[in-house]
Structure formats: structure tokens, C-alpha cells
Protein backbone atom coordinates (compact mmCIF):
# COMPACT_ATOMS: atom_id res chain seq x y z
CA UNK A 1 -1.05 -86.60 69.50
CA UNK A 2 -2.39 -89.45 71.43
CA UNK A 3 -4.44 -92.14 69.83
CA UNK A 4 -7.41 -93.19 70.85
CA UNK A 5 -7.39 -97.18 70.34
CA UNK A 6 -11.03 -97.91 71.23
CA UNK A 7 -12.33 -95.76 68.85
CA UNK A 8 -9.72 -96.69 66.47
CA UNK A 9 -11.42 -100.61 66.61
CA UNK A 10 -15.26 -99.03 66.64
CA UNK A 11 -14.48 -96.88 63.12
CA UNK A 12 -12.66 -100.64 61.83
CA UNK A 13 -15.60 -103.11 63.17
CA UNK A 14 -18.09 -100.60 61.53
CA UNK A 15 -16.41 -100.54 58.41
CA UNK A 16 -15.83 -104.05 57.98
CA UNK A 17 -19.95 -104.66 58.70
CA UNK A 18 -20.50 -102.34 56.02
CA UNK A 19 -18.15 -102.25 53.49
CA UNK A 20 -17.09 -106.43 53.10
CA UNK A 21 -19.52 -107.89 50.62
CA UNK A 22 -21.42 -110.56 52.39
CA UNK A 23 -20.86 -112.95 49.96
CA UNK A 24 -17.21 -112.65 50.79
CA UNK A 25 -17.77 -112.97 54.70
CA UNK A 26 -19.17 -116.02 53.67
CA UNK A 27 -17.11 -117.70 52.07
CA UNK A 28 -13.87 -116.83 55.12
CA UNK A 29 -16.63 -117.82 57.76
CA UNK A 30 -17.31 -121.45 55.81
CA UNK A 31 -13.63 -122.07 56.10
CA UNK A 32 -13.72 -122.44 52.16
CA UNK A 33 -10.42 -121.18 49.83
CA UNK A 34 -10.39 -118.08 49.48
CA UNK A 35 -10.09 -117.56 45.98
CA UNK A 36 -8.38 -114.37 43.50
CA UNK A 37 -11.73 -113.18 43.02
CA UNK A 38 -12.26 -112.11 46.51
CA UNK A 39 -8.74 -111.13 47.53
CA UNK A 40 -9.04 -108.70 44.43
CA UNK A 41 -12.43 -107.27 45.34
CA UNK A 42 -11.72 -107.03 49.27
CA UNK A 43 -8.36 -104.81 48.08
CA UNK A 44 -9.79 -102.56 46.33
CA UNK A 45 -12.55 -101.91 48.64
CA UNK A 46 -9.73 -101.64 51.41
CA UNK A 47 -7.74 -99.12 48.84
CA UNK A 48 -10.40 -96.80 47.90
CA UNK A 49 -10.89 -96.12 51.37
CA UNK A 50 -6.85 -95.53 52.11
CA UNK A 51 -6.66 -99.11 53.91
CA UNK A 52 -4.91 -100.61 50.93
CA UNK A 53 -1.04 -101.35 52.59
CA UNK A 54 -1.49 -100.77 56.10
CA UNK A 55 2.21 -101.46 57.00
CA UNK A 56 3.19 -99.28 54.17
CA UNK A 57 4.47 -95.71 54.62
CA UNK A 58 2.31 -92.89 53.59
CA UNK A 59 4.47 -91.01 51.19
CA UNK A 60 4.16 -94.73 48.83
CA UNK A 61 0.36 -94.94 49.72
CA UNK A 62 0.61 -96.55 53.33
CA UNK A 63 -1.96 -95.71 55.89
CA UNK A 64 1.13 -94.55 58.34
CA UNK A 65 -1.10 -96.17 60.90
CA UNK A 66 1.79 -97.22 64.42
CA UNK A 67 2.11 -101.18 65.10
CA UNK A 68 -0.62 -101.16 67.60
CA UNK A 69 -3.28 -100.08 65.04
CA UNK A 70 -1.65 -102.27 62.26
CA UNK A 71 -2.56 -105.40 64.61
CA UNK A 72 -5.97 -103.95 65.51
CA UNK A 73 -6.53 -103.71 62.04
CA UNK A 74 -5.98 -107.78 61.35
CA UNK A 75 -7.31 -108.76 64.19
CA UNK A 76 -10.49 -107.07 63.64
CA UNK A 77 -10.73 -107.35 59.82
CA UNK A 78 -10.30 -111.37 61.01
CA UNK A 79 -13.26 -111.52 63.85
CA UNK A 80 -15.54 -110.10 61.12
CA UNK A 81 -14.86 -112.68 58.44
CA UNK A 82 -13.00 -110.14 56.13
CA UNK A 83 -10.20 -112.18 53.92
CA UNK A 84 -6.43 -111.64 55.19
CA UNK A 85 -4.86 -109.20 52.88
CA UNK A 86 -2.49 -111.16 50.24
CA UNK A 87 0.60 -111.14 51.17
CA UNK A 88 3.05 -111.63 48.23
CA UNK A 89 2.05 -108.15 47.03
CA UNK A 90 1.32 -105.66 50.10
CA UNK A 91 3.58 -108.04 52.62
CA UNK A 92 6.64 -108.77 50.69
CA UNK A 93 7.74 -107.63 47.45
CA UNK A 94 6.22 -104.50 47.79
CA UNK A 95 8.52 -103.41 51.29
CA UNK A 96 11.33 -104.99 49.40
CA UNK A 97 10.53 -102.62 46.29
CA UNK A 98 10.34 -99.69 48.82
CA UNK A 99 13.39 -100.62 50.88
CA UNK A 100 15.79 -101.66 47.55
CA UNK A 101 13.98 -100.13 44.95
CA UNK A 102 14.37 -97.10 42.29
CA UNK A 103 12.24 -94.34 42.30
CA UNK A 104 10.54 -95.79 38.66
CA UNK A 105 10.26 -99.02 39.97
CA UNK A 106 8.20 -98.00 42.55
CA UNK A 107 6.24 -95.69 40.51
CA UNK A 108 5.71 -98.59 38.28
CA UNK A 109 4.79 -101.23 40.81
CA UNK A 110 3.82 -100.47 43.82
CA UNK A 111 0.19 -98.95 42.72
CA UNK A 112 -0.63 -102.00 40.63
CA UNK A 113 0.00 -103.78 44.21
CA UNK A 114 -2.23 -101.62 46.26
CA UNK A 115 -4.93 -101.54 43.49
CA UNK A 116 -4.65 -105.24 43.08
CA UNK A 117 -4.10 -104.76 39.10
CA UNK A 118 -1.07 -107.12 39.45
CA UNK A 119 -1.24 -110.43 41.68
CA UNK A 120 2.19 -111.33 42.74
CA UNK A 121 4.12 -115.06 43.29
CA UNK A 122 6.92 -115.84 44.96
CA UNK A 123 9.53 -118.28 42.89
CA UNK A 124 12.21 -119.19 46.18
CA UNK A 125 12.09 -123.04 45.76
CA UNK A 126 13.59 -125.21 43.83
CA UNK A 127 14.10 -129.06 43.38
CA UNK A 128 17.06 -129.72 45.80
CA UNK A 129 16.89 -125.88 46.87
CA UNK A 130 14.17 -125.93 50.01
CA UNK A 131 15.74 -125.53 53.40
CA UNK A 132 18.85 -124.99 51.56
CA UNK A 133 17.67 -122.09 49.68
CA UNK A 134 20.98 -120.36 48.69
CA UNK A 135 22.27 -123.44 47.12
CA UNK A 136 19.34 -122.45 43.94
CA UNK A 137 20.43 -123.11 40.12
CA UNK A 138 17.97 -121.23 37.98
CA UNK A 139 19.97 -119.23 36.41
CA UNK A 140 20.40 -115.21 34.60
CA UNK A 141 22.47 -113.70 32.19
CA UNK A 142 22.70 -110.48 31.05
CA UNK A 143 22.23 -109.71 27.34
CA UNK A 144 22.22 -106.52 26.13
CA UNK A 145 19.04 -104.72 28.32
CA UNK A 146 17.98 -108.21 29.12
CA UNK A 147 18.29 -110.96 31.64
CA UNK A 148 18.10 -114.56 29.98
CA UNK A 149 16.65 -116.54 32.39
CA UNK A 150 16.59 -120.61 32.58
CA UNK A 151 15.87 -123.12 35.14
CA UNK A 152 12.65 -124.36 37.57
CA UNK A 153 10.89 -123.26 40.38
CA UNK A 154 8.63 -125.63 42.33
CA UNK A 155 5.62 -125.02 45.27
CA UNK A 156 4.85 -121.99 43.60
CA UNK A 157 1.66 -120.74 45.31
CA UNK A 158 -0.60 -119.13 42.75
CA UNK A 159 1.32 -118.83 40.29
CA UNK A 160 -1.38 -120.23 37.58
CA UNK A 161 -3.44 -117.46 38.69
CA UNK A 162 -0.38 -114.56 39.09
CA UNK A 163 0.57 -112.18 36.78
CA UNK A 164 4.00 -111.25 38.31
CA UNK A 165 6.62 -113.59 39.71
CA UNK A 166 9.63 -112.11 42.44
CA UNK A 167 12.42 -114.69 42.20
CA UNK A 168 15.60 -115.50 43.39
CA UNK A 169 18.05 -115.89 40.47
CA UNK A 170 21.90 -117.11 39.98
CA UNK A 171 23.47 -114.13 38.09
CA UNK A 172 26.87 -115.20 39.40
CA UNK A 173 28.93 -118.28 40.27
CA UNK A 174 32.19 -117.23 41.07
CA UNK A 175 31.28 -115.80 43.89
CA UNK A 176 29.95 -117.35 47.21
CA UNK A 177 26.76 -119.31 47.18
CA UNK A 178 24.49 -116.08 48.56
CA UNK A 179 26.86 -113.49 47.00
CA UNK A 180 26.08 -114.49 43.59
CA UNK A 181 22.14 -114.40 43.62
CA UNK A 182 19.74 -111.22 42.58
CA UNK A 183 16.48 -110.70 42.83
CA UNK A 184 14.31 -109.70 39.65
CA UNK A 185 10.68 -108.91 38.88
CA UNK A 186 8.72 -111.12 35.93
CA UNK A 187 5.44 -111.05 33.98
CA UNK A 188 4.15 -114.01 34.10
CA UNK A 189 2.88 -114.08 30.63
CA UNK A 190 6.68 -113.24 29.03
CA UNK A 191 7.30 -116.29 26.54
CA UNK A 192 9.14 -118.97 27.53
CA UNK A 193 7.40 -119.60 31.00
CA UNK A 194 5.25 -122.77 32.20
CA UNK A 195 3.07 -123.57 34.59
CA UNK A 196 2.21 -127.27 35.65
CA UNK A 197 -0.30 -127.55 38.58
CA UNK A 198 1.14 -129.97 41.67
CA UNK A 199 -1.79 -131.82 42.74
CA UNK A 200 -2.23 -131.91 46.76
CA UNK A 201 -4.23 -133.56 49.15
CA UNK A 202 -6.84 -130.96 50.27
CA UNK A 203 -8.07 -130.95 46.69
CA UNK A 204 -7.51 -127.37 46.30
CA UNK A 205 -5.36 -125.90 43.33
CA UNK A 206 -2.47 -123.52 44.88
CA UNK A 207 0.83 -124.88 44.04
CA UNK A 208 2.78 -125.14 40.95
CA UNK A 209 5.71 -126.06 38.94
CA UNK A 210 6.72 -123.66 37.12
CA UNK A 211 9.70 -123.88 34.04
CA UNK A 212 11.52 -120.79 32.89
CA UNK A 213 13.32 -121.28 28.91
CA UNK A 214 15.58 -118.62 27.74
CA UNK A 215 12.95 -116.28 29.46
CA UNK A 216 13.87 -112.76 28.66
CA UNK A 217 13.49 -109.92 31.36
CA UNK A 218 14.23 -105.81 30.90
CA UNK A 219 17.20 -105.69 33.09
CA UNK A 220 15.69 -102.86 35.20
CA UNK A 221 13.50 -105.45 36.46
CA UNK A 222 16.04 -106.12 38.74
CA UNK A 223 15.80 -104.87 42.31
CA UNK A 224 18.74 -104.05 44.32
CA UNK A 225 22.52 -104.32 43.42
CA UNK A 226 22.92 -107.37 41.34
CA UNK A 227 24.26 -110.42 43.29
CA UNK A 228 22.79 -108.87 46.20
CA UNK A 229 19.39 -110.86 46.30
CA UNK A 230 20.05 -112.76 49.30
CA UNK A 231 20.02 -109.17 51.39
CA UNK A 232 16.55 -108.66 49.72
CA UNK A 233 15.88 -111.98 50.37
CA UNK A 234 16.78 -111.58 54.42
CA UNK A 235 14.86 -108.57 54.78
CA UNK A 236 11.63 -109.68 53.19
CA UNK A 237 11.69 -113.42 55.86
CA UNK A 238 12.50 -111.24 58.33
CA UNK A 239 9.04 -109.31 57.74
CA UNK A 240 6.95 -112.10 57.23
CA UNK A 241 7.32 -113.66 60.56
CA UNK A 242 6.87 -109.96 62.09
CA UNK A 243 3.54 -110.34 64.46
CA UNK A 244 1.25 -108.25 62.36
CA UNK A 245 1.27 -111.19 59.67
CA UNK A 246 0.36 -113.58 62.39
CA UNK A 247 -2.26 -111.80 64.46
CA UNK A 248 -5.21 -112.25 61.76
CA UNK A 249 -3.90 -116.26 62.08
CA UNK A 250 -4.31 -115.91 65.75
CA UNK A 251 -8.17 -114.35 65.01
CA UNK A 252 -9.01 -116.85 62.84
CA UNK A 253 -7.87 -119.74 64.72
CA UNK A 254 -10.69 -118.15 67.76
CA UNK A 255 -13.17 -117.81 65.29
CA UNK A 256 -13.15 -121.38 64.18
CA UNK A 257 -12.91 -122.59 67.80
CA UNK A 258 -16.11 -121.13 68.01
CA UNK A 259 -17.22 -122.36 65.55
CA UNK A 260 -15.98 -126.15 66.11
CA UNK A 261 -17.61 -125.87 69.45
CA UNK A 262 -20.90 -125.48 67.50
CA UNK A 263 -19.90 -128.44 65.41
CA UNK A 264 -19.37 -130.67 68.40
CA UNK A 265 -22.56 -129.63 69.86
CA UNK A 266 -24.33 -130.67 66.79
CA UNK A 267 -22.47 -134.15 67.28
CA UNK A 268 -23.49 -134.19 71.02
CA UNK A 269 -26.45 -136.74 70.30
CA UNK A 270 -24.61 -139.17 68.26
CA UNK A 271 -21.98 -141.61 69.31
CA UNK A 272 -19.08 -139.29 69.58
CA UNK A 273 -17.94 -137.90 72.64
CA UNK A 274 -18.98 -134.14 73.01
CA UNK A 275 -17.08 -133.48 76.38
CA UNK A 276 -13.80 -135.17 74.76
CA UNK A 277 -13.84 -133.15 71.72
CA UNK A 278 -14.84 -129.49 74.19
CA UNK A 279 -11.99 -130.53 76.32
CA UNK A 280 -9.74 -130.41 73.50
CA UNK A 281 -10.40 -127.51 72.43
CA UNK A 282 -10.27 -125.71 75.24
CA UNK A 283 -7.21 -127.11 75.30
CA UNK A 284 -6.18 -125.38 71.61
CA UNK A 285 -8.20 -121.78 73.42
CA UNK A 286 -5.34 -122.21 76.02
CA UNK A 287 -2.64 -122.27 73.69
CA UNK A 288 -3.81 -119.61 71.30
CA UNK A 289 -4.02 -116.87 74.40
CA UNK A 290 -0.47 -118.01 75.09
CA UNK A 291 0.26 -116.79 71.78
CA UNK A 292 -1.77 -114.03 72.02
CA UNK A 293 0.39 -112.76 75.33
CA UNK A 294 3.83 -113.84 73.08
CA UNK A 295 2.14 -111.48 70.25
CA UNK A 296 1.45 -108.51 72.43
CA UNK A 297 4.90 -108.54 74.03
CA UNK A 298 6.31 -109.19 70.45
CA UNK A 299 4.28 -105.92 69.62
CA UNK A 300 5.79 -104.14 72.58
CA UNK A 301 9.33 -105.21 71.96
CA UNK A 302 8.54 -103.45 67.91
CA UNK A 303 7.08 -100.79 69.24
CA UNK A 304 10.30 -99.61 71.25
CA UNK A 305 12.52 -100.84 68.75
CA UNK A 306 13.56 -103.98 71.11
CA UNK A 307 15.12 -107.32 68.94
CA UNK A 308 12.16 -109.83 68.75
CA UNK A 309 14.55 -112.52 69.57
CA UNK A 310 12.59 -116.22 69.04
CA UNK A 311 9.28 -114.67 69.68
CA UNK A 312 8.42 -115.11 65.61
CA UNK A 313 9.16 -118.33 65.53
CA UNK A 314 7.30 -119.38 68.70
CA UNK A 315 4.26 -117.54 67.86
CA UNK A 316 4.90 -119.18 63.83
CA UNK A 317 5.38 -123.10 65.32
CA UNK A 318 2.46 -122.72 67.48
CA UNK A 319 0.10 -121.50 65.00
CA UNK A 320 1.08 -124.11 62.91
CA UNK A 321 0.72 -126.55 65.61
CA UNK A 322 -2.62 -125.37 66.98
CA UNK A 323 -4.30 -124.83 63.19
CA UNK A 324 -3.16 -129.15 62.65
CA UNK A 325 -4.43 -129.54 65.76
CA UNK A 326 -8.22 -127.57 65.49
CA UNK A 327 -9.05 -129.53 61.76
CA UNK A 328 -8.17 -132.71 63.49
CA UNK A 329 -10.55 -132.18 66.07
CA UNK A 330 -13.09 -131.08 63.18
CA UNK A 331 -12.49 -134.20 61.38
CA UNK A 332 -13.45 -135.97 64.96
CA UNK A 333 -16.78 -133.69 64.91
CA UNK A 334 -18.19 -134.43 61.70
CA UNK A 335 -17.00 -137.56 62.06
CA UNK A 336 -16.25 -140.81 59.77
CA UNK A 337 -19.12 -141.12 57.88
CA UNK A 338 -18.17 -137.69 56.00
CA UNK A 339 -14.64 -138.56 55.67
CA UNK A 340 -14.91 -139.61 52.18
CA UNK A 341 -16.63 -136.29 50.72
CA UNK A 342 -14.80 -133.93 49.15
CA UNK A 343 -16.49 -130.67 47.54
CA UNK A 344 -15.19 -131.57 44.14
CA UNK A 345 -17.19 -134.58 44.44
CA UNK A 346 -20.30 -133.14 45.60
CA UNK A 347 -21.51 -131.76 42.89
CA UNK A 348 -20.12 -128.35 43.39
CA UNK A 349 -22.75 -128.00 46.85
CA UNK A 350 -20.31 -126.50 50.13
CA UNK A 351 -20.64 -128.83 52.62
CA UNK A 352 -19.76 -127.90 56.03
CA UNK A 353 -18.07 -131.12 56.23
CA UNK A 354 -16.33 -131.02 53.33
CA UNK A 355 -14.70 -127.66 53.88
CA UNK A 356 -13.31 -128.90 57.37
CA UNK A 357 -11.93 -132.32 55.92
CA UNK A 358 -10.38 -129.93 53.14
CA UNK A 359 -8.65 -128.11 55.75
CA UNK A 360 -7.76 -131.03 57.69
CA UNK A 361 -5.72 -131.75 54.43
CA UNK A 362 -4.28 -128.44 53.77
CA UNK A 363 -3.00 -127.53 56.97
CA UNK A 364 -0.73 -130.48 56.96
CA UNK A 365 1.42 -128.04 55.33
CA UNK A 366 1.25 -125.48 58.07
CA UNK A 367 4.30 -127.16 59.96
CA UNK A 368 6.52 -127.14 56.34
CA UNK A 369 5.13 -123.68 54.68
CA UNK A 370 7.11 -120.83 56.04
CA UNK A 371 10.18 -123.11 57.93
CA UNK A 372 9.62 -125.71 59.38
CA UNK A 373 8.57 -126.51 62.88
CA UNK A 374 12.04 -128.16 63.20
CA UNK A 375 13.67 -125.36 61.59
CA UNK A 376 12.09 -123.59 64.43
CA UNK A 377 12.65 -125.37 67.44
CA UNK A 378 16.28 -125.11 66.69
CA UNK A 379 16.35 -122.00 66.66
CA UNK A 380 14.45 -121.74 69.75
CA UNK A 381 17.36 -123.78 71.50
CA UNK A 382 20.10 -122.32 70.00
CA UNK A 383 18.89 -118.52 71.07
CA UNK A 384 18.17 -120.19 74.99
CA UNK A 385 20.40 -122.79 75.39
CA UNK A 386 23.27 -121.49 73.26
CA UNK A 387 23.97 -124.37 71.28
């Protein structure tokens, strides 16, 4: 049976009028961090309605929606100010619990994911273990129906706010470097685990330190064949550069040239150069619908089962390059004489030019988080030049 797309994006825009709380809208529309409070609410609201895990198959509690709806989905949820769904849970761990996991385990995670009852981290980094990610140390042994687990994980996102942690683990070194690493499940409140916030620029709290000591884990918390983490490990990057995890990025970035163009306006009278600051981003507009037309042949290529080749990492360095890009310009519009204010020191108030100069800060990261544009471009020129 044919689907009928249109209506497929009506049902979605009226749903997402209706059913997101304004007070939510508000706070993705402001630009501001979106916090655990709203990802939580927006999921279950998304999950009583059968929306929870749209990429998920039905049989687990997936909407079995095709690729073309998926991106629909994010793009509209996105041009209506609804929050991104969070990935760790419904994104990563959870496909990698459906694709390596035992019946049980899935039975005993993968609700608490769609549900939102558990809100997931991911420990991959380590000091000296970035780009280099199978040379990690932290280690576990087995004992008994346990893993011991010891060693340090570092620009862990959320995880003073998570309640489960997936990490990469040494459970073997006699092995080679990727052969001896598994990949296991663990509360966040099990003894023997701390968290130390890493302070950041943007003045928002997301990354972490965190220390595991003699941490002990039910060995069925591991998922997959042990010493075969780095497979689990392949399969969930591979996913998270797919183009349904970029599209709402692509959204987002329209919505705030939209709204930057209303900022400039604003600044029209003053000093500043409106038609400098339009031409720019138009400039950005340009680039993002070159994306968009790299995005909808990436979606093509899934669709008929065609290798994606570099198109993830195109679409991924030119997000990243574009989002640095917009919240420089926004620093331009609200220009110098805000530069100095930061939310936290405004007496809790959301200033409009706060929030940008806060993302100005955080988005710094954008060309790092994920591999970085570097990473990228090489493997752009390997795939075209063959190097």
C-alpha cells in the first residue's frame, strides 16, 4: 500500500501544535538547553501516542514507519519547536540492544528507553583514548556473576543527570587492541562510581568525568559476545551519522536563520551593518539546502539499500561548520555590548542575548563532538581521491 506523504506531514504538524507543551516549544525556539525535564516529558507524550522510537521496529515498540516518514517526522517535529528526541537511549544503545541483545535484555531495557524511565550515557572516552578509541584502559573482570570494573571515562555528556551508562570496557588483553573490548550496561547509582562536572565555556553543565572503583556489574549486563564490543561499537557510529539523526539539525539550523534575520533587523538602526550580517546568512541558507539535496539523496541511496559512501560525513562537517558559523553571526547581531552577559549572571532572567552568546560557546564543540571535521575531510579524500 502506497503512502500518502502529504498527509503523513498534516497528521505530524497537527500533532506537534497540539500535543508539545508550550512551555517546551519555548524553551527549543529561545535557543536555551534543553534540559532532562523536557526531553522526559516530550517522550512520553511521543510514546503514549506510538511515536516513542520511530526508527525502531514494531515487534520492540517501533512505529515501523519507512525512511521517508522517519525524516518527515524530524524535520517536522524540528520546524515546530518540538525537542530532538535523545539520542543515547532511542538512537544508540537501544538498536544495539535489539541488534546484539538477548531476548531478557530487551524485555528489560528497551521499555524503560521508550518510556523515558531510564536516561542513558555513553562512557567511549577516555584520557589518551579520543580519536584513538580502541586503544581504552578501563578495565573488567569477571568474578563469579559479576564484572569488576575499574578505570575513567571523560566528556561524559549527562552523565550527572543519567541513570544508565553503555561503555566500552577492556575484558581482555591478550588479544588485539579491538578484539579484547565488550560492551556492558551500568546503573549509574551502583557503588563505586563518581561523577565530577568538567566546566565549559558556554556555561552550561553537560560533560563529566566520571571514575569507576571496583564497580561491580551482573554479568548479563553484558551485550554481545564478550570481547566483541568494538562490532557493537561499529554498528552503533555507523547509525548515528545515518541522515535521519541529522535532518532535525538541518531544521533547526533554518529555523534559527529565521530567526537571526529578525535579530539583525532589530540591529538595523544601530551601528552594525544589517546588509553584511543578511548577506551572510544567506550565505549559511545556501549551504544548508546543499545539505538538504546531500540528505535527500542520502535518503534515496537508504531507501534502495545503496552504500552511503561519504555522504554522512559531508552532511556531519557541514552542519558543524554552518551551526559555528550562524552563532558567530548572532554574536555580530546582538553585538559587543552583550558580550559579557551570561544567563547565570543575570539573575536567572533568559535573555535573548545571552542564549545566542551561550551557543556561540557551545557549538565550538560541534567540529570535535561526533569526529572531527578533520577526521572527516580525510575521509572525504581518501573515498574520492583514493589516498
Amino acid at each position: 500500500m502506497s503512502i500518502d506523504y502529504a498527509a503523513f506531514r498534516r497528521e505530524l504538524e497537527a500533532f506537534a501544535r497540539e500535543a508539545c507543551p508550550p512551555e517546551i516549544r519555548a524553551v527549543v525556539a529561545a535557543g536555551q538547553k534543553i534540559t532532562k525535564r523536557e526531553y522526559q516529558a516530550w517522550q512520553k507524550i511521543l510514546n503514549d501516542r506510538g511515536w516513542g522510537a520511530p526508527s525502531w521496529p514494531v515487534e520492540v515498540g517501533g512505529t515501523g514507519w519507512d525512511i521517508r516518514q522517519r525524516l518527515i517526522f524530524e524535520e517536522v517535529m524540528a520546524e515546530n519547536d518540538c525537542p530532538p528526541l535523545y539520542h543515547h537511549g532511542l538512537g544508540h544503545i537501544g538498536p544495539v540492544i535489539i541488534r546484539f541483545g538477548t531476548p531478557e535484555q530487551k524485555a528489560r531495557f528497551l521499555p524503560r528507553i521508550l518510556d523515558g524511565a531510564d536516561w542513558w550515557c555513553q562512557g567511549y572516552s577516555e584520557p589518551g583514548s579520543g580519536s584513538d578509541l580502541a586503544s581504552l584502559q578501563t578495565s573488567a573482570r569477571r568474578d563469579g556473576e559479576h564484572w569488576v570494573v575499574n578505570g575513567q571515562k571523560i566528556w561524559t555528556s549527562h552523565a550527572h543527570e543519567a541513570s544508565m551508562i553503555y561503555m566500552l570496557v577492556r575484558t581482555s588483553k591478550e588479544a588485539k587492541k579491538q578484539e579484547g573490548i565488550s560492551l556492558l550496561l551500568v546503573p549509574m547509582d551502583t557503588p563505586g562510581i563518581t561523577v565530577r562536572p568538567i566546566r565549559t565555556i558556554d556555561g552550561w553543565h553537560h560533560l563529566n568525568e566520571v571514575f569507576f572503583d571496583e564497580v561491580r556489574v551482573r554479568a548479563d549486563n553484558l551485550i554481545g559476545e564478550e570481547g566483541k564490543g568494538w562490532t557493537c561499537a561499529k554498528f552503533l557510529l555507523e547509525r548515528e551519522r545515518l541522515p535521519p539523526a541529522n535532518v532535525a539539525r538541518l531544521a533547526l539550523m533554518h529555523r534559527q536563520v529565521s530567526a537571526l534575520l529578525q535579530q539583525a533587523a532589530q540591529a538595523a538602526g544601530s551601528r552594525r551593518d544589517f546588509g553584511v550580517l543578511q548577506h551572510k546568512l544567506l550565505l549559511c541558507e545556501a549551504e544548508l539546502q546543499g545539505a538538504r539535496v546531500m540528505m535527500a539523496s542520502a535518503t534515496d541511496d537508504l531507501i534502495h539499500q545503496r552504500p552511503l559512501g561519504v555522504q554522512p560525513s559531508a552532511i556531519k562537517m557541514t552542519c558543524a561548520d554552518v551551526a559555528q558559523r550562524l552563532t558567530t553571526i548572532a554574536l555580530d547581531a546582538v553585538g559587543p555590548e552583550a558580550a559579557h552577559r551570561f544567563l547565570a549572571e543575570a539573575g536567572g532572567e533568559e535573555l535573548p542575548a545571552a542564549t545566542w552568546i551561550q551557543n556561540y560557546m557551545f557549538t565550538r564543540a560541534r567540529t570535535i563532538a561526533g569526529g572531527t571535521s578533520e577526521v572527516q575531510r580525510n575521509v572525504i579524500a581518501n573515498a574520492l581521491l583514493g589516498a
